[in-house]
Every structure is written in C-alpha cells, then in structure tokens.
Protein backbone atom coordinates (compact mmCIF):
# COMPACT_ATOMS: atom_id res chain seq x y z
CA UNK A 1 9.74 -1.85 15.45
CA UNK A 2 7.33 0.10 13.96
CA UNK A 3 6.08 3.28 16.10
CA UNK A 4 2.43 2.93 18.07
CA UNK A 5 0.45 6.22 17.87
CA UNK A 6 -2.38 6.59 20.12
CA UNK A 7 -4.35 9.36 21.40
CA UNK A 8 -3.54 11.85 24.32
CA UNK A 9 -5.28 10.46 27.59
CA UNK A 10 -5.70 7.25 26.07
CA UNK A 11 -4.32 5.74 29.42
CA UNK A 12 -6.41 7.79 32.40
CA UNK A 13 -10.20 7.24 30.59
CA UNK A 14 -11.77 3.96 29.57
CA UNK A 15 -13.44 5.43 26.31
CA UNK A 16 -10.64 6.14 24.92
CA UNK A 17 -8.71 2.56 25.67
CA UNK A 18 -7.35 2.24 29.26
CA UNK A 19 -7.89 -1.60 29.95
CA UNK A 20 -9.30 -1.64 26.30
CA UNK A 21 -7.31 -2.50 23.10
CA UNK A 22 -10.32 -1.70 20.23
CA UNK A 23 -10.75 1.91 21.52
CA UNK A 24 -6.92 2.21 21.50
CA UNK A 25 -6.47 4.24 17.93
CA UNK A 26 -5.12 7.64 16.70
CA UNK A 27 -7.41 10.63 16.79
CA UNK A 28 -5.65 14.05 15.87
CA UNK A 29 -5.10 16.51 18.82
CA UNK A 30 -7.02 19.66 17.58
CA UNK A 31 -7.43 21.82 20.71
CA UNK A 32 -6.12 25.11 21.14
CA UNK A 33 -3.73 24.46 24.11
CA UNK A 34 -3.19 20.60 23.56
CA UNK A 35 0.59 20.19 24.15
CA UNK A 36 0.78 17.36 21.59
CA UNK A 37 -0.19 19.12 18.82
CA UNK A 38 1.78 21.83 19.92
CA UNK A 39 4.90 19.47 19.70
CA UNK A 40 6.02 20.06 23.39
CA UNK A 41 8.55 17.85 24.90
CA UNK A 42 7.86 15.10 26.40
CA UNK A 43 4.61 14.55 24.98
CA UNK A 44 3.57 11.78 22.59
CA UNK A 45 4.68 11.81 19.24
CA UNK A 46 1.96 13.58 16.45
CA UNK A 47 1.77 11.05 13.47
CA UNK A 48 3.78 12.58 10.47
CA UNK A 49 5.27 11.99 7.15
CA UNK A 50 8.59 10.50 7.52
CA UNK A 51 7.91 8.12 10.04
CA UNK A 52 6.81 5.32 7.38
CA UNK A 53 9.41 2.79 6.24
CA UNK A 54 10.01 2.24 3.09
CA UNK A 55 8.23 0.16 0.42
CA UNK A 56 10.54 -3.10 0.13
CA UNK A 57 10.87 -3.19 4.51
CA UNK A 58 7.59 -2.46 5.17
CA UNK A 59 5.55 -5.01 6.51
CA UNK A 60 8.29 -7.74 7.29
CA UNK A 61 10.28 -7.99 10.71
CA UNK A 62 14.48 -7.97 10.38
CA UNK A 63 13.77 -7.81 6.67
CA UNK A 64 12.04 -11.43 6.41
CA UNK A 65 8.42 -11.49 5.80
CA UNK A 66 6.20 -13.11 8.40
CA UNK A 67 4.54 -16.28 8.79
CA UNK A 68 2.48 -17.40 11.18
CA UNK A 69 2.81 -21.36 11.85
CA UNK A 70 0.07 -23.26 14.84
CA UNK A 71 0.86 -27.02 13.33
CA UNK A 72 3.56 -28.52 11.70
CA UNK A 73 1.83 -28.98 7.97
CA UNK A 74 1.84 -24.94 8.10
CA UNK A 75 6.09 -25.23 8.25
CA UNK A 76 5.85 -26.55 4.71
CA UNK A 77 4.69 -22.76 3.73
CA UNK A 78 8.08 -21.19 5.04
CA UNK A 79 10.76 -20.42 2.75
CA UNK A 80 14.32 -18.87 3.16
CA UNK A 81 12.69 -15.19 3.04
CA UNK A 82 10.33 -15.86 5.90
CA UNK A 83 10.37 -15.75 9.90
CA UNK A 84 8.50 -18.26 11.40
CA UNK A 85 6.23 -16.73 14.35
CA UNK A 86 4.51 -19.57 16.40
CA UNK A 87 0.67 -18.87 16.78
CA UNK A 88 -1.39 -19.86 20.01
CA UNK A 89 0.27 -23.56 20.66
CA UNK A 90 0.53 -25.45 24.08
CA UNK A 91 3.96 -26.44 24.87
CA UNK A 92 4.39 -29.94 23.98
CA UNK A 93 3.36 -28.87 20.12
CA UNK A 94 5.66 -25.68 20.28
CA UNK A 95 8.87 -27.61 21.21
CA UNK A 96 7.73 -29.92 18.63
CA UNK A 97 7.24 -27.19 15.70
CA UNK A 98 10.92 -25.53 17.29
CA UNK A 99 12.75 -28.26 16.59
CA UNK A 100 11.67 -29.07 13.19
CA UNK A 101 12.63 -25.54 12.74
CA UNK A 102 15.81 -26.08 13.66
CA UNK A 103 16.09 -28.65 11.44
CA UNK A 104 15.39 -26.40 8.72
CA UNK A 105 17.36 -23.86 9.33
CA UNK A 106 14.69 -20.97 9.16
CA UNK A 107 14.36 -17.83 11.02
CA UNK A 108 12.30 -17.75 14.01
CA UNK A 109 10.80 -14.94 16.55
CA UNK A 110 8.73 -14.64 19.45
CA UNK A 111 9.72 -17.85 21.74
CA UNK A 112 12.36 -18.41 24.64
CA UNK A 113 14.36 -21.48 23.46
C-alpha cells in the first residue's frame, strides 16, 4: 500500500482537513523549529525520493491492474491481469457480480465473502 503524506496538524484544525478529505493534501514543513522537517522521531514522514515504486508496479494493487466493476456487463472488461474492485452496489447485485466472478476465476478485492 502506497504511503499517505499529509501535512503536520492536519488532524487538530479543520482548514487543514480534520473531518475534511479535499483539504487533506501535502504542504512542505518549512518552519524553523518544525520537527517534521527536521526528521525527528516519531513524527510524520517528509515526502522523498525513494519512496515511489517502480514503473511496471505502480499504479496496480498485488501486481494486477485495477478495475472497477458496478454491473455485470462491466465483468466482460476484466481480463487475467486485472483485480476486480466492486463499485457502490447494494447487496443483492454484489453477491450477484461475486459469483459470476467466481465463475471466472478472476482476482477480486475489497468485499467480505
């Protein structure tokens, strides 16, 4: 799992994202006694080189690439190389869409079956 970089204080203000997803980003620590940028322990991590994955991994979970499937006509888009993630479904339609996974043997994430 990739690694989530957000900015110090992010979770004690609500401008900068408590409660508040779209204000959640990464804003480099700049101060002159900010622990994080002085890389103190136990502190959040400081984005960096190094920390990217590589070119054929990135982007794809346990080394499959992605799909997202909310009906059963979007199954015919997965292939051997994919995982299948289930989008906003109710239940009846996600047991459905799980067990014509099953059936085709693909890769699936993100459900409790």
């Amino acid at each position: 799992m990739a690694k989530i970089f957000l900015r110090r204080n992010w979770n004690k203000y609500k401008r900068l994202g408590l409660r508040n997803k779209k204000k959640q980003v990464w804003r480099k620590p700049k101060g002159i006694h900010n622990k994080m940028r002085e890389n103190r322990r136990g502190y959040s991590a400081i984005v960096r080189i190094g920390y990217r994955k590589g070119r054929k991994n990135r982007g794809r979970i346990e080394g499959f690439i992605p799909v997202v499937v909310r009906n059963l006509s979007d199954l015919s888009n997965v292939g051997n190389d994919n995982i299948v993630i289930i989008g906003k479904v109710g239940k009846k339609k996600r047991q459905i869409i799980l067990d014509k996974i099953k059936e085709l043997n693909a890769h699936s994430i993100g459900h409790r079956s």
